[in-house]
N, C-alpha and C. Protein backbone atom coordinates (compact mmCIF):
# COMPACT_ATOMS: atom_id res chain seq x y z
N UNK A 1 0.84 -1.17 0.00
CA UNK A 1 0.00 0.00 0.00
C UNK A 1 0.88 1.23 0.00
N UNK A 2 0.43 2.04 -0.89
CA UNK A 2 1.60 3.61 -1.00
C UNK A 2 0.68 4.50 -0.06
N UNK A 3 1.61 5.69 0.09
CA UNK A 3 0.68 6.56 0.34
C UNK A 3 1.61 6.52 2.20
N UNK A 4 0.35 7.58 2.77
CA UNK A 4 0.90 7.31 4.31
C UNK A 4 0.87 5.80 5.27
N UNK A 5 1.36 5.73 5.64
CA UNK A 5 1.63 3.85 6.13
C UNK A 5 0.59 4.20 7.31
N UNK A 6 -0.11 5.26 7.82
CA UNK A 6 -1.14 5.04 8.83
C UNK A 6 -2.58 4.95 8.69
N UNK A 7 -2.66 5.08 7.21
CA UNK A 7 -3.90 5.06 6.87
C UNK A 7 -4.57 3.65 6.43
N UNK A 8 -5.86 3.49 7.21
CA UNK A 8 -6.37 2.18 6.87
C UNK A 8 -6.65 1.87 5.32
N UNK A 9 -6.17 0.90 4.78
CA UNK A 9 -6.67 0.43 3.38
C UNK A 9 -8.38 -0.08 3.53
N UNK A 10 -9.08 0.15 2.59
CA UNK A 10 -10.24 0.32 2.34
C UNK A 10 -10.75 -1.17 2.75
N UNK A 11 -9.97 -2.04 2.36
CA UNK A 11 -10.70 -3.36 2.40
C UNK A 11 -9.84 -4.02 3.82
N UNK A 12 -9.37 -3.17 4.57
CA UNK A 12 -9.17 -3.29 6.25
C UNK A 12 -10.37 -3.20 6.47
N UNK A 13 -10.82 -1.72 6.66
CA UNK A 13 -11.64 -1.44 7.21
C UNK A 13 -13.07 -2.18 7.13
N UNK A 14 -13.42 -2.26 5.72
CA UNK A 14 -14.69 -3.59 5.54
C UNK A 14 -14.32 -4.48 5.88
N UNK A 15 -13.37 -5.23 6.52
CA UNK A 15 -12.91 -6.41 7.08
C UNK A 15 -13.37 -6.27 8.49
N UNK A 16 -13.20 -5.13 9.12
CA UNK A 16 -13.01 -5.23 10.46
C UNK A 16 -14.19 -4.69 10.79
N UNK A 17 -14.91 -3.86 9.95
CA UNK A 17 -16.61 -3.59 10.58
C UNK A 17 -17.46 -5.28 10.22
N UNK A 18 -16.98 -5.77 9.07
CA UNK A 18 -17.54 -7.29 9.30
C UNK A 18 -17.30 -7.62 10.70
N UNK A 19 -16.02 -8.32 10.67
CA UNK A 19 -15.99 -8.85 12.43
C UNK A 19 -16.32 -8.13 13.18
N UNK A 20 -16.17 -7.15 13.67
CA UNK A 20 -17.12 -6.19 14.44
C UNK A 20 -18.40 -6.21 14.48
N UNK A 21 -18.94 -6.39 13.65
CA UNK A 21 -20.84 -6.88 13.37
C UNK A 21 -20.52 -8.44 14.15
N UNK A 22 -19.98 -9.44 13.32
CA UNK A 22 -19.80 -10.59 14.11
C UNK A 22 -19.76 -10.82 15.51
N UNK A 23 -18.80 -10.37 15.70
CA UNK A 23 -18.50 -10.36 17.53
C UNK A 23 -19.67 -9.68 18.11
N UNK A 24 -19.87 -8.22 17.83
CA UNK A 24 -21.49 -8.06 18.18
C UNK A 24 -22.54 -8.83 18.55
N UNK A 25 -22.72 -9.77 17.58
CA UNK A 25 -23.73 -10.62 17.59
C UNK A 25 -23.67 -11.91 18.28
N UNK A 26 -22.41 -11.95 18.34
CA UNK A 26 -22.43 -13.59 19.85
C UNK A 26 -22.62 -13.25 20.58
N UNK A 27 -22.21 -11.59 21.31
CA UNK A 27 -22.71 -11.36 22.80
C UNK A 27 -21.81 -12.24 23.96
N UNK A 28 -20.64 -12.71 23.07
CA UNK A 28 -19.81 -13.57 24.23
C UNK A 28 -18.77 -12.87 25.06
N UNK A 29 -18.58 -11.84 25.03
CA UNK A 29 -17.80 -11.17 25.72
C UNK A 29 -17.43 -9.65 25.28
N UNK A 30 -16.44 -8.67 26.08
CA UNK A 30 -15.99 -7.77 25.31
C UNK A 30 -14.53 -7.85 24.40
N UNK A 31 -15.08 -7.79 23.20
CA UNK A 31 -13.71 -8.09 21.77
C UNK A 31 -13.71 -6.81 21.57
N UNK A 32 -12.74 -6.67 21.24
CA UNK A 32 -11.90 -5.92 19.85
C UNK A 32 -11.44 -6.25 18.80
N UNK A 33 -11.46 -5.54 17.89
CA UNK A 33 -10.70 -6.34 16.88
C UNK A 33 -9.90 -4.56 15.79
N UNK A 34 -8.95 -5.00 15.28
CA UNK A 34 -8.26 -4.29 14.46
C UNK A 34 -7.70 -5.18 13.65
N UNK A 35 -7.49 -4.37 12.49
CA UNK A 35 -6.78 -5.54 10.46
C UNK A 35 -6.18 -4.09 10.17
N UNK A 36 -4.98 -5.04 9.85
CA UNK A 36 -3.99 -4.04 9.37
C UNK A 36 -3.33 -5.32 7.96
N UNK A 37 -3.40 -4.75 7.00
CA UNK A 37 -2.99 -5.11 5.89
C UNK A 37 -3.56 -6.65 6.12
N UNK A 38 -5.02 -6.94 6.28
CA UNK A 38 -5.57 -8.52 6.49
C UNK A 38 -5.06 -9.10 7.65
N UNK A 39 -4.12 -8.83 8.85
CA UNK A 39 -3.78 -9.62 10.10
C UNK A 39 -4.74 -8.88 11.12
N UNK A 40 -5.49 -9.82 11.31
CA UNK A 40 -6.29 -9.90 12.45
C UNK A 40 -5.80 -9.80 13.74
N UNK A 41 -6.18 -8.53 14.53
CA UNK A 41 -6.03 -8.95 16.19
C UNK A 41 -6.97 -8.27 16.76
N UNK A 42 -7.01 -9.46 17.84
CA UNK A 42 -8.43 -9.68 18.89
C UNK A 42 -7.97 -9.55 19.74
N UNK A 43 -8.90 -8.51 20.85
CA UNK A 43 -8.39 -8.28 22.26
C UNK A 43 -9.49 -8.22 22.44
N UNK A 44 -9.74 -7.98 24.61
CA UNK A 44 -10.75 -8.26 25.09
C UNK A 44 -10.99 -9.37 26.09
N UNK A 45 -12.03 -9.56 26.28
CA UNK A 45 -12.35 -10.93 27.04
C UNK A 45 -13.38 -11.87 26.90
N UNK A 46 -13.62 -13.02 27.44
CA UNK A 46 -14.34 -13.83 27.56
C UNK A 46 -14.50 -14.64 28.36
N UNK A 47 -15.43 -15.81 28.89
CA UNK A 47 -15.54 -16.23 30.56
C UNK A 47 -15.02 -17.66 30.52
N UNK A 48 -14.53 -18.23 29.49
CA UNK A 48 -13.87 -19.63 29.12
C UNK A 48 -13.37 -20.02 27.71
N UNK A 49 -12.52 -20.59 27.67
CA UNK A 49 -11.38 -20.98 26.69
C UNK A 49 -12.16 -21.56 25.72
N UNK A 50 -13.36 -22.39 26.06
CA UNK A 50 -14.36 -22.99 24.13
C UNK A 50 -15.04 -21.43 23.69
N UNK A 51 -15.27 -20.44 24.27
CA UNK A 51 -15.28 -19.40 23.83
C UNK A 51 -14.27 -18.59 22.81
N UNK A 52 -12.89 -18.52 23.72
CA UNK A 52 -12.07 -18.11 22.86
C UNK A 52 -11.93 -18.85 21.74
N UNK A 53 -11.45 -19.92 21.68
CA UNK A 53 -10.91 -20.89 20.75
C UNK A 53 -12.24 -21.14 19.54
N UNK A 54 -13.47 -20.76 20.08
CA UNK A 54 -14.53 -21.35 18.78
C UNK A 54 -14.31 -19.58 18.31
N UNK A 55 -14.36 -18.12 18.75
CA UNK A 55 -13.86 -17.24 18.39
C UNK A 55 -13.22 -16.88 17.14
N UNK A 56 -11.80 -17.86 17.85
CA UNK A 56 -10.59 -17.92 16.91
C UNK A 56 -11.10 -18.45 15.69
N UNK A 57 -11.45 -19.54 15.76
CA UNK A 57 -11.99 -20.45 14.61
C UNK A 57 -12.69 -19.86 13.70
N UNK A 58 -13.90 -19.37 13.65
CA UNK A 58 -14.27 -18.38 12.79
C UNK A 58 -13.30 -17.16 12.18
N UNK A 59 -12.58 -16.86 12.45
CA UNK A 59 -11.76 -15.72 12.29
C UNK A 59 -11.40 -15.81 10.66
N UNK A 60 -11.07 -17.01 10.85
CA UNK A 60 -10.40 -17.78 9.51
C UNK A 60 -11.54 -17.57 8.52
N UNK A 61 -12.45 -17.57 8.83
CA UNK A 61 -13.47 -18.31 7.62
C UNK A 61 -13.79 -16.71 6.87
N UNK A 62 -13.18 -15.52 7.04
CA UNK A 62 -13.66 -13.91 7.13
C UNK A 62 -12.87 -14.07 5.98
N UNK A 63 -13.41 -13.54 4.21
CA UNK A 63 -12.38 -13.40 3.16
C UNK A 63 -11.66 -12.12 3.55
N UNK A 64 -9.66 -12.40 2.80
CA UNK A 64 -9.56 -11.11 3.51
C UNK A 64 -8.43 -11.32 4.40
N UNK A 65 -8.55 -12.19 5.33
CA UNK A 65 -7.97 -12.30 6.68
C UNK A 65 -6.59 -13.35 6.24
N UNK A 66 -5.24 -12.66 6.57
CA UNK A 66 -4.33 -13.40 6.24
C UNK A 66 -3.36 -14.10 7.19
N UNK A 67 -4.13 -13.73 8.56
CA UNK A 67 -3.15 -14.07 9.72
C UNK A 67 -4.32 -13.22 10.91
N UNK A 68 -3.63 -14.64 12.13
CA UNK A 68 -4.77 -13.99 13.28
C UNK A 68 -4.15 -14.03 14.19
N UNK A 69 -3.66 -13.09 15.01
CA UNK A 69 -3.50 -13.08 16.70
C UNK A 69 -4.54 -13.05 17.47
N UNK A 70 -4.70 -13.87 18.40
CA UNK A 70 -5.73 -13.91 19.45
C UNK A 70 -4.97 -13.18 20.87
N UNK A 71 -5.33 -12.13 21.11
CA UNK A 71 -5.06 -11.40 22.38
C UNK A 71 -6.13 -11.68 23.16
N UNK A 72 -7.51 -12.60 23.67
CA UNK A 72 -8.27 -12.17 23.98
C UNK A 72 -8.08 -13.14 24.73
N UNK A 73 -8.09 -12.51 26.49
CA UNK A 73 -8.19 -13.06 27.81
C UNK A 73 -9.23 -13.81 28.29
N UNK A 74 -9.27 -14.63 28.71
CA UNK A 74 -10.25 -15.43 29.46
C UNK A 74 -10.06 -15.19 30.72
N UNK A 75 -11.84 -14.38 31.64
CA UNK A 75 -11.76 -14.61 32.77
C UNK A 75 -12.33 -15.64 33.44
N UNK A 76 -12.97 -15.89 34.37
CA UNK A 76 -13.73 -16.95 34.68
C UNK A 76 -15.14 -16.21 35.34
N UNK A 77 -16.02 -17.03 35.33
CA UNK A 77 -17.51 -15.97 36.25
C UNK A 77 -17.38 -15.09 36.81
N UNK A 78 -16.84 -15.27 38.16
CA UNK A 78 -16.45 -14.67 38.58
C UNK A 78 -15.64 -13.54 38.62
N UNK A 79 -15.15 -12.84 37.84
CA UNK A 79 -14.62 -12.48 36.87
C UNK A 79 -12.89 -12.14 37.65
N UNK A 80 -12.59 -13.38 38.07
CA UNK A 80 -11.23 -13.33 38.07
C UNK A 80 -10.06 -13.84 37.14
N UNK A 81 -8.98 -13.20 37.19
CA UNK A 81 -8.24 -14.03 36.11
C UNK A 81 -7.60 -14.76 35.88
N UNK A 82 -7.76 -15.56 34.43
CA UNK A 82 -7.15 -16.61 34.23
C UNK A 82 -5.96 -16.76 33.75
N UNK A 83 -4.99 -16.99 33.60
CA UNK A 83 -3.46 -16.81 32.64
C UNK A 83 -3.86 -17.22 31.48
N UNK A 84 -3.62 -16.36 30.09
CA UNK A 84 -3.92 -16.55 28.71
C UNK A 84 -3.14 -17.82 28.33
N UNK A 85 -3.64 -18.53 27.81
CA UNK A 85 -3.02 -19.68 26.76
C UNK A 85 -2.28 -19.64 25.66
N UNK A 86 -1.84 -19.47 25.52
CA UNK A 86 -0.94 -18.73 23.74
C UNK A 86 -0.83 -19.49 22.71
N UNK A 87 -1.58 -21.02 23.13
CA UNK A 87 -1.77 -21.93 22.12
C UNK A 87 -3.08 -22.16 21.42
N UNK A 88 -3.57 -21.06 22.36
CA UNK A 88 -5.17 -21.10 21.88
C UNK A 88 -5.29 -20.02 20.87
């Protein structure tokens, strides 16, 4: 991409209001998400790890998306915390 290196490319941004509608709509926790040149990263939280990990999983299926970091913490009910997994 030319031009200034801080400016979002067009088909970032429709990438990331998609997942953004997505995550919206599970209601599973608080996400974030930002795409920078198609790499996905997710921050935020959620209350257990088949959360994160079914999350992740979809991520992939978004045309577009060329790589995904999962930043997104798992707390537990209670909402204390859990140590992130980095394999998840």
């Amino acid at each position: 991409m030319e031009g200034n290196p801080y400016e979002h490319d067009p088909k970032d941004v429709e990438l990331e209001n998609e997942i953004s509608h997505y995550l919206r709509n599970l209601r599973e926790g608080d996400i974030r998400v930002s795409v920078r040149h198609g790499h996905v990263t997710l921050s935020g939280t959620v209350i257990d790890y088949d959360t994160k990990r079914r999350i992740s999983q979809h991520m992939h299926g978004f045309g577009g998306t060329h790589d995904m970091v999962n930043n997104i913490r798992v707390i537990g009910r209670n909402q204390t915390m859990v140590e992130p997994d980095s394999n998840i």
